[in-house]
C-alpha atoms as a PDB file:
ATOM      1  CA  UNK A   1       0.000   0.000   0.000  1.00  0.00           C
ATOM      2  CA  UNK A   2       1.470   3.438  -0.848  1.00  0.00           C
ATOM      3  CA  UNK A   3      -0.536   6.488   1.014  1.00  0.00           C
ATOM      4  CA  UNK A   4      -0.057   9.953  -0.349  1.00  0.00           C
ATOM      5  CA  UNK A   5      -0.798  12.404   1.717  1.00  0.00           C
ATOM      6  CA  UNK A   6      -0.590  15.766   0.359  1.00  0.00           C
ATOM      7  CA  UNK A   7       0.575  16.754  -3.603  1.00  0.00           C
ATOM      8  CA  UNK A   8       3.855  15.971  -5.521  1.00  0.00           C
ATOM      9  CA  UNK A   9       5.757  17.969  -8.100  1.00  0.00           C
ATOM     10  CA  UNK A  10       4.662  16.592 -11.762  1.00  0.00           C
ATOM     11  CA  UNK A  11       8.339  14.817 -11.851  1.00  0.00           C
ATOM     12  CA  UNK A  12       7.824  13.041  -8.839  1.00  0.00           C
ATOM     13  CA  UNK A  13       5.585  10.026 -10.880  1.00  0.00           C
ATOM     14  CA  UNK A  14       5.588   6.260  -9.629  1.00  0.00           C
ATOM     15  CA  UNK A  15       4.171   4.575 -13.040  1.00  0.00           C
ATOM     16  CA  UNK A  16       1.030   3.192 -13.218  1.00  0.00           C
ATOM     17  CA  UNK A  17       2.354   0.186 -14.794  1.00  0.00           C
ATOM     18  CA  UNK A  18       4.091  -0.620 -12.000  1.00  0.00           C
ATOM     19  CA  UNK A  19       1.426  -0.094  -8.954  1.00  0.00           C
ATOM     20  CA  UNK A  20      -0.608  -2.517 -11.143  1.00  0.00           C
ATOM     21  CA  UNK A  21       1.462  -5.094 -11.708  1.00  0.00           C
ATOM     22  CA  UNK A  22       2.972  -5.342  -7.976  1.00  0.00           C
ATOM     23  CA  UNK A  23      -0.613  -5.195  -6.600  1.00  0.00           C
ATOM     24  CA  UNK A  24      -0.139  -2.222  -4.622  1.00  0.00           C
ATOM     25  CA  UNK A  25      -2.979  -0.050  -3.141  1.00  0.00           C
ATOM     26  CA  UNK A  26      -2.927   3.489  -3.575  1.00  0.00           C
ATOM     27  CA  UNK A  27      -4.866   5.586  -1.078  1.00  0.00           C
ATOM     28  CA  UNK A  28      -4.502   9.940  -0.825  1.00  0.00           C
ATOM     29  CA  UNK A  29      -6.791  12.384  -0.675  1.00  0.00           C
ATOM     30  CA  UNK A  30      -7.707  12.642  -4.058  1.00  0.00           C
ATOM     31  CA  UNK A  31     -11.139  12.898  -3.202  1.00  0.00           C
ATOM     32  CA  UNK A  32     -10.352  16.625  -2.021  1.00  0.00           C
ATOM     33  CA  UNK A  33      -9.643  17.503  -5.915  1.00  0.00           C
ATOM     34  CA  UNK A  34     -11.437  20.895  -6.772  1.00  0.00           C
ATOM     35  CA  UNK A  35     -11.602  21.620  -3.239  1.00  0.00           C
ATOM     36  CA  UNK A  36     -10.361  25.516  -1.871  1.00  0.00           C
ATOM     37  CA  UNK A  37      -6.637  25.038  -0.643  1.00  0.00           C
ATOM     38  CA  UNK A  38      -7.913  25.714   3.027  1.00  0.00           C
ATOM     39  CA  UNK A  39     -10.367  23.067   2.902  1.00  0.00           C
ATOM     40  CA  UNK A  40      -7.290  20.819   1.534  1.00  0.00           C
ATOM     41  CA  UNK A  41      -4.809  21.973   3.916  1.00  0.00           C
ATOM     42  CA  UNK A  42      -7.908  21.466   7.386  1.00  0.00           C
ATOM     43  CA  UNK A  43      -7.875  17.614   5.947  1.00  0.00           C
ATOM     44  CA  UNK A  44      -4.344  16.940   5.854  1.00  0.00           C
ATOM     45  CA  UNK A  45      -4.125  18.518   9.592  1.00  0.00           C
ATOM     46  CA  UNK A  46      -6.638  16.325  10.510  1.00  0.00           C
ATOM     47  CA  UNK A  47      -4.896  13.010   9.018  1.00  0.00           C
ATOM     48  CA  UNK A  48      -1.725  13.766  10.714  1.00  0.00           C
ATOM     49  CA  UNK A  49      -3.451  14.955  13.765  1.00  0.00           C
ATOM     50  CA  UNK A  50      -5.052  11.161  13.763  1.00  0.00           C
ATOM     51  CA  UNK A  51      -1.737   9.731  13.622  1.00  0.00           C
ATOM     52  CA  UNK A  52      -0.173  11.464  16.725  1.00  0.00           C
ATOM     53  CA  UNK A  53      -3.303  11.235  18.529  1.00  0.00           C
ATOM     54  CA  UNK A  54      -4.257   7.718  18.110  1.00  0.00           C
ATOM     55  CA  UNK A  55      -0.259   6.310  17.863  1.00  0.00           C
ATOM     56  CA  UNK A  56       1.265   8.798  19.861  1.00  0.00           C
ATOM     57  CA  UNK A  57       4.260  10.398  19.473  1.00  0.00           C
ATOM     58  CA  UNK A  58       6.210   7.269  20.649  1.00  0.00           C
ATOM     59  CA  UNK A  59       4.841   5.394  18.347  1.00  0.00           C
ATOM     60  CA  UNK A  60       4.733   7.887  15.262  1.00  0.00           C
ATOM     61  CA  UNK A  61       8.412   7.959  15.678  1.00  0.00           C
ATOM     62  CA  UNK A  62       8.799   4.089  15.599  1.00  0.00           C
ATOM     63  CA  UNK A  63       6.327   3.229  12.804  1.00  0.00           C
ATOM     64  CA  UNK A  64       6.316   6.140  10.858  1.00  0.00           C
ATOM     65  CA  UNK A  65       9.255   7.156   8.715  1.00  0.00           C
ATOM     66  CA  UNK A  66       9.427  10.642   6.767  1.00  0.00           C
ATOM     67  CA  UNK A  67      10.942  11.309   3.682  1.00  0.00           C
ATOM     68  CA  UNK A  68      11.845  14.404   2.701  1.00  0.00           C
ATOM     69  CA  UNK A  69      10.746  15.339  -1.273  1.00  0.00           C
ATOM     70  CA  UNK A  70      14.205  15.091  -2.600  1.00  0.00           C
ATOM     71  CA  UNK A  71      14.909  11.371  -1.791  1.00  0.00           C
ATOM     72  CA  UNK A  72      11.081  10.295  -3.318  1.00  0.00           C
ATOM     73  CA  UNK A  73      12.269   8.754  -6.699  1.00  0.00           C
ATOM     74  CA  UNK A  74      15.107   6.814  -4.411  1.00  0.00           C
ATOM     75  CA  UNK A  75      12.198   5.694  -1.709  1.00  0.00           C
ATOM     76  CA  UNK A  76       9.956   4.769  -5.007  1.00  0.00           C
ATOM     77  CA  UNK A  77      12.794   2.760  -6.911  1.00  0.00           C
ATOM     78  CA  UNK A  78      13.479   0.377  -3.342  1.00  0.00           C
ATOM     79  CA  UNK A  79       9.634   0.129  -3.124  1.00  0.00           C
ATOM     80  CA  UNK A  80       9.731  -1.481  -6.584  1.00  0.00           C
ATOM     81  CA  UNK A  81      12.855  -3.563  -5.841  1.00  0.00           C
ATOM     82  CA  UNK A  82      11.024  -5.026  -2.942  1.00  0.00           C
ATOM     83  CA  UNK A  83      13.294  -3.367  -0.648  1.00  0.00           C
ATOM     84  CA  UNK A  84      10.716  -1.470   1.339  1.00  0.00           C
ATOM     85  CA  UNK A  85      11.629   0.280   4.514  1.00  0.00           C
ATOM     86  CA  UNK A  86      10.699  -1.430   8.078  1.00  0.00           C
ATOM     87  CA  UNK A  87       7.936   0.704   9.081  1.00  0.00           C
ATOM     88  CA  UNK A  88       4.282   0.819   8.250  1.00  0.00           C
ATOM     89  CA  UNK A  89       4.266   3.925   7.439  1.00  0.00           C
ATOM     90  CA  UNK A  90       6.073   5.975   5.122  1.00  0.00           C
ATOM     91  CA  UNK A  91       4.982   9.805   4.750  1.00  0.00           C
ATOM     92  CA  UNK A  92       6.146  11.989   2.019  1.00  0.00           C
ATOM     93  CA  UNK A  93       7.088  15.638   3.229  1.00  0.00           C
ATOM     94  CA  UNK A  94       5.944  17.185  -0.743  1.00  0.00           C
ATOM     95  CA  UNK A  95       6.614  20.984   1.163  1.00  0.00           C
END
């Protein structure tokens, strides 16, 4: 499963070819498309509100990892080795 929370740069692609033919699930907030910038910005606060509140910040730390923007295509190209990183949960920092 890859979650995308919050919006890459057009050259930051994963190609579609590959999500379907590893099987992987891709959820985001796409469902937010068309929607005022504030109204964007109040969901994402309230996803990654969720996390710390229902995880904690002990356990954000230890099953979430964050990846800044610039190592993205390097995070994308272990995904599709099968060389995914430990944790659950991977968040992209796009800004």
């Amino acid at each position: 499963m890859l979650g995308l929370l919050g919006t890459p740069d057009e050259q930051d692609t994963v190609a579609a070819a590959t999500v379907h033919r590893r099987g992987w699930t891709v959820v985001g907030m796409h469902e937010l498309t068309g929607h005022t910038p504030s109204r964007y910005r109040e969901a994402y606060e309230r996803v990654a509100g969720w996390l710390i509140t229902d995880l904690g910040q002990d356990q954000v730390a230890a099953w979430c990892r964050r990846v800044p923007r610039e190592q993205a295509p390097r995070l994308f190209t272990l995904i599709d080795q099968g060389d995914r990183p430990p944790e659950p949960v991977l968040m992209l920092e796009w800004s």
